[in-house]
C-alpha atoms as a PDB file:
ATOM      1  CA  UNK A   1      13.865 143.439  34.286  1.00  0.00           C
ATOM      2  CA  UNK A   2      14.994 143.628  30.498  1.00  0.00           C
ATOM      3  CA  UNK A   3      17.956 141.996  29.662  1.00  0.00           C
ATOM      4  CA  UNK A   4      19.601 141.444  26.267  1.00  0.00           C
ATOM      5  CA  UNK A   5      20.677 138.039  25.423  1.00  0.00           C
ATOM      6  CA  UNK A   6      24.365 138.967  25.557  1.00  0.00           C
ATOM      7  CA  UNK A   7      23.186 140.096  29.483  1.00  0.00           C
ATOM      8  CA  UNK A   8      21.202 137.203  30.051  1.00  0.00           C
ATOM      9  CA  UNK A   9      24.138 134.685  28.538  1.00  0.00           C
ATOM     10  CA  UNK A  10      27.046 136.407  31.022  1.00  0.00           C
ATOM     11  CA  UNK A  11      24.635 135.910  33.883  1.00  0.00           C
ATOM     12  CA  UNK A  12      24.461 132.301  33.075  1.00  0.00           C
ATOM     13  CA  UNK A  13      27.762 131.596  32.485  1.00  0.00           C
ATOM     14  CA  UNK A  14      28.799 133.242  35.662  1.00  0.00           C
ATOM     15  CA  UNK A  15      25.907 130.657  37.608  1.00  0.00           C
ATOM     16  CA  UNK A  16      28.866 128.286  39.131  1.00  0.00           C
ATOM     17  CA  UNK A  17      30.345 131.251  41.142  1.00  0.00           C
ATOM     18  CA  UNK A  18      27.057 131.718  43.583  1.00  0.00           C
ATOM     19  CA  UNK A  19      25.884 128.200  43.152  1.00  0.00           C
ATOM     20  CA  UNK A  20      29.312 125.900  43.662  1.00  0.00           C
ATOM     21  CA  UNK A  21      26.621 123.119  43.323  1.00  0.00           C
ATOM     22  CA  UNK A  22      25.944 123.518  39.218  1.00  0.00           C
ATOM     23  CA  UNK A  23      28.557 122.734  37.154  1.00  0.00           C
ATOM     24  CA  UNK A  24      28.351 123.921  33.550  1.00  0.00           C
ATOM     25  CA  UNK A  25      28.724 120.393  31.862  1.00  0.00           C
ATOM     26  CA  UNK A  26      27.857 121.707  28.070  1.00  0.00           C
ATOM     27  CA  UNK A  27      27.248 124.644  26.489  1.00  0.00           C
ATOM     28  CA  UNK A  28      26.372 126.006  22.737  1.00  0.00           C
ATOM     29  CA  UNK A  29      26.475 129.293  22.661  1.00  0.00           C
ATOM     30  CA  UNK A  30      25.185 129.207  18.953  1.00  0.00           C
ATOM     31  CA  UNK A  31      22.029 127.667  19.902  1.00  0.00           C
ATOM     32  CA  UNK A  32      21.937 129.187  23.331  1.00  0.00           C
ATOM     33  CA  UNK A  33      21.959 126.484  25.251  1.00  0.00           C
ATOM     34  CA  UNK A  34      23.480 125.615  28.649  1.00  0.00           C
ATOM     35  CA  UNK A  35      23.492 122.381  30.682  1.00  0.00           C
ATOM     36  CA  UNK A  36      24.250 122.018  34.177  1.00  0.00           C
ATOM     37  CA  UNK A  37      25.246 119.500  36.165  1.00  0.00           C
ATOM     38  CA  UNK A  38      23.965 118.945  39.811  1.00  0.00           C
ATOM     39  CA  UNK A  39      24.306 115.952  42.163  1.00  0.00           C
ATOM     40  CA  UNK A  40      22.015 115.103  44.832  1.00  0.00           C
ATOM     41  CA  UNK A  41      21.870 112.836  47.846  1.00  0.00           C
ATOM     42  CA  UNK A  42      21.153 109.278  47.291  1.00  0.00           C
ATOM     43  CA  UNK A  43      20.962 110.267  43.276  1.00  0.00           C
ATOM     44  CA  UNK A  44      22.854 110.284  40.990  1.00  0.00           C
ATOM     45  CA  UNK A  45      21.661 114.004  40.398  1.00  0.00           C
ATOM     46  CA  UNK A  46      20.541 115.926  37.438  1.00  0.00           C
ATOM     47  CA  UNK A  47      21.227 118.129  34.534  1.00  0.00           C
ATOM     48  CA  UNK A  48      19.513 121.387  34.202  1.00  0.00           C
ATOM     49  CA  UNK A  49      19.069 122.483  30.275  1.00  0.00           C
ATOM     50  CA  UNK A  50      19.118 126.539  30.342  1.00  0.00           C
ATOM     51  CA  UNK A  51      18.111 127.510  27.017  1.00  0.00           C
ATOM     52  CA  UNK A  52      17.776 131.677  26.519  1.00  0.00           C
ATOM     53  CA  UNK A  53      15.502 132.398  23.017  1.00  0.00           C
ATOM     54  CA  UNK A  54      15.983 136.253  22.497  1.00  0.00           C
ATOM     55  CA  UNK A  55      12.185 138.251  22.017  1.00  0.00           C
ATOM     56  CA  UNK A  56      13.438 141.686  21.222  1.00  0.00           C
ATOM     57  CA  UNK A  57      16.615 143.884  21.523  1.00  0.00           C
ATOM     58  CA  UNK A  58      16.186 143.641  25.627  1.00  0.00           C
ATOM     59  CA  UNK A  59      14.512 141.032  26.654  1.00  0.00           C
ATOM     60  CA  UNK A  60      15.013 137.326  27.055  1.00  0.00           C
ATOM     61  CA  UNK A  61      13.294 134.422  27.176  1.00  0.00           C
ATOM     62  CA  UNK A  62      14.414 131.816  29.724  1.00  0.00           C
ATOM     63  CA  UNK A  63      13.718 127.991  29.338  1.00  0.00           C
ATOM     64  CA  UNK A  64      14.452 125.718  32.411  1.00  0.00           C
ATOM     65  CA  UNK A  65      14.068 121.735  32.059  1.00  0.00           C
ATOM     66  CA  UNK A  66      15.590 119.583  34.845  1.00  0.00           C
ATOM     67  CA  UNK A  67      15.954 116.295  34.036  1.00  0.00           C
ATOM     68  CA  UNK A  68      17.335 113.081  36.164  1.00  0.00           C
ATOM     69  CA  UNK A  69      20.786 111.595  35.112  1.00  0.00           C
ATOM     70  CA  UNK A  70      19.279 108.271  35.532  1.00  0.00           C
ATOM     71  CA  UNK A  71      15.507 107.312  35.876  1.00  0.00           C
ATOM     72  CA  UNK A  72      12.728 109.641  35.793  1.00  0.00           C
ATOM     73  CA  UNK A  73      10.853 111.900  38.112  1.00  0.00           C
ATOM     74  CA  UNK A  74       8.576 109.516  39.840  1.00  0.00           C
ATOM     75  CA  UNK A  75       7.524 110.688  43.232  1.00  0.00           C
ATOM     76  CA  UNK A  76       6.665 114.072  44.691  1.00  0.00           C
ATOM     77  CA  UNK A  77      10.191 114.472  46.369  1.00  0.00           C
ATOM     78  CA  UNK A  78      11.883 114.339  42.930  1.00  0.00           C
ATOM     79  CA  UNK A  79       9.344 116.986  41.603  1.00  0.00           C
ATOM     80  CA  UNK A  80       9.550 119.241  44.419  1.00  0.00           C
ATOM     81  CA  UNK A  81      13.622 118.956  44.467  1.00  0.00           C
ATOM     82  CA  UNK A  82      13.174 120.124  40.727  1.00  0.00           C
ATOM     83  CA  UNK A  83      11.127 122.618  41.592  1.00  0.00           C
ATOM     84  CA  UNK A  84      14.274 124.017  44.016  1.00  0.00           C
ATOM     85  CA  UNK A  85      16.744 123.735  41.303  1.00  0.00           C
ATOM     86  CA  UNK A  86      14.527 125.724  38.748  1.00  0.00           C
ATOM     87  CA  UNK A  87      14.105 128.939  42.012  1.00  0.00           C
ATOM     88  CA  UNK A  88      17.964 128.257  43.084  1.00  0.00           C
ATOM     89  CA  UNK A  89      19.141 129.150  39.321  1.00  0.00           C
ATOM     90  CA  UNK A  90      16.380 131.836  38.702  1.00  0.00           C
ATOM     91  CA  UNK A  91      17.340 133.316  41.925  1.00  0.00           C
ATOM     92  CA  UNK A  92      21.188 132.883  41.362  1.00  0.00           C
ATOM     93  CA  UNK A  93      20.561 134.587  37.930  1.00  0.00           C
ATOM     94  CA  UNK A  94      18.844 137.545  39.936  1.00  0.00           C
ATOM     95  CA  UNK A  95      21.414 138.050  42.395  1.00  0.00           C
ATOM     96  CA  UNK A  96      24.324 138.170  39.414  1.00  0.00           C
ATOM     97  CA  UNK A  97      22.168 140.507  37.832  1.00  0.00           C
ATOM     98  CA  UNK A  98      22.158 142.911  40.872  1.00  0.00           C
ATOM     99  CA  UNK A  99      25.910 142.501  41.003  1.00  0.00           C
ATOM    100  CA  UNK A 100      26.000 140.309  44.112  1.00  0.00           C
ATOM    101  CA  UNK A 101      28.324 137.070  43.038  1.00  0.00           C
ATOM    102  CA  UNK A 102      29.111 136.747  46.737  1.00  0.00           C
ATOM    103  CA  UNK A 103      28.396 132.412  46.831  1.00  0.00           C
ATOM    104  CA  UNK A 104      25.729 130.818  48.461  1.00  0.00           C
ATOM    105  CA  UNK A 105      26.205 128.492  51.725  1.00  0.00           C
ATOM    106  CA  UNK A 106      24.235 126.107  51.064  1.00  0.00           C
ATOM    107  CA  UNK A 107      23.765 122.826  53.883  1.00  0.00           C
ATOM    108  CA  UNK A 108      24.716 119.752  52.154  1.00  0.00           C
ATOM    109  CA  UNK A 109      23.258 116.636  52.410  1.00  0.00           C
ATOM    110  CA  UNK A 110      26.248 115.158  54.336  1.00  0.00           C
ATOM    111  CA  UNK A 111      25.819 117.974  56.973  1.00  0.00           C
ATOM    112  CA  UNK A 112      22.112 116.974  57.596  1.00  0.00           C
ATOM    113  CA  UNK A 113      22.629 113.032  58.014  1.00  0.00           C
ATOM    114  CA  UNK A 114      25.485 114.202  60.803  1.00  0.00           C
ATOM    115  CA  UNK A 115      22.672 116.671  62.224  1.00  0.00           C
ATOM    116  CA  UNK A 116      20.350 113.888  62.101  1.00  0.00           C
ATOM    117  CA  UNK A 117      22.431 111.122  63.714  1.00  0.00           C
ATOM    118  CA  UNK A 118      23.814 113.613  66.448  1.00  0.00           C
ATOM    119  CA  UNK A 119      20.248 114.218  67.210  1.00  0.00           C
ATOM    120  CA  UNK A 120      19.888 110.354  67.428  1.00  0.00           C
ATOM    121  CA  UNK A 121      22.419 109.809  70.003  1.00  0.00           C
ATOM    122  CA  UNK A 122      21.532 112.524  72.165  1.00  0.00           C
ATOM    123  CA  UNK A 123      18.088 111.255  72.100  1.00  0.00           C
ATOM    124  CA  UNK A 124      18.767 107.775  73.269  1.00  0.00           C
ATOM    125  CA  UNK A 125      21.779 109.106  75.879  1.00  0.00           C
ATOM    126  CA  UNK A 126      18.745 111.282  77.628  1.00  0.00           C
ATOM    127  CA  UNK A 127      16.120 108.397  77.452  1.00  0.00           C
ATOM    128  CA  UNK A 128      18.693 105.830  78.949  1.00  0.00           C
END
């Protein structure tokens, strides 16, 4: 899909409203560049540089870099929870372009450490 960078800039500034987890932290529109901010469990989270370089009339190029708040990407966890942040704002930006701005549910990590501790108990209430 071609986009102009006016296009491409709207979709990004309208990011927060399918994914309530990215904040938009800083932005220069002069320089086209947008950072979010995102937390994550037991992190202190990450910013997420969006930087949009126009090619022609209607199309865009789209720069992603995700980098930690704190410390630095030193396991394979980190690198693959980068790797979700880059496809959850490429396929926010998609879904904005198609006109969908309906937001995402999205399980957070609070909701999985219940899951997993229910899980626990019911374990150990069947094995007793």
């Amino acid at each position: 899909m071609e986009l102009s960078l006016s296009q491409v800039q709207n979709l990004v500034m309208n990011l927060p409203k399918v994914h309530k987890k990215y904040k938009l932290s800083n932005q220069n529109p002069m320089f086209n560049q947008y950072t979010f901010d995102a937390s994550e469990f037991l992190s202190l989270g990450v910013y997420i540089d969006v930087n949009l370089n126009p090619v022609t009339e209607t199309r865009t190029e789209i720069n992603i870099e995700v980098r930690r708040k704190m410390g630095a990407f030193d396991n394979w966890v980190e690198v693959q929870n980068a790797n979700e942040h880059i496809q959850k704002i490429l396929d926010g930006l998609t879904r904005i372009s198609k006109g969908d701005t309906k937001p995402v549910k999205e399980t957070s990590s609070w909701e999985y450490v219940v899951g997993f501790v229910i899980g626990i108990i019911i374990l150990s209430a069947i094995l007793n």
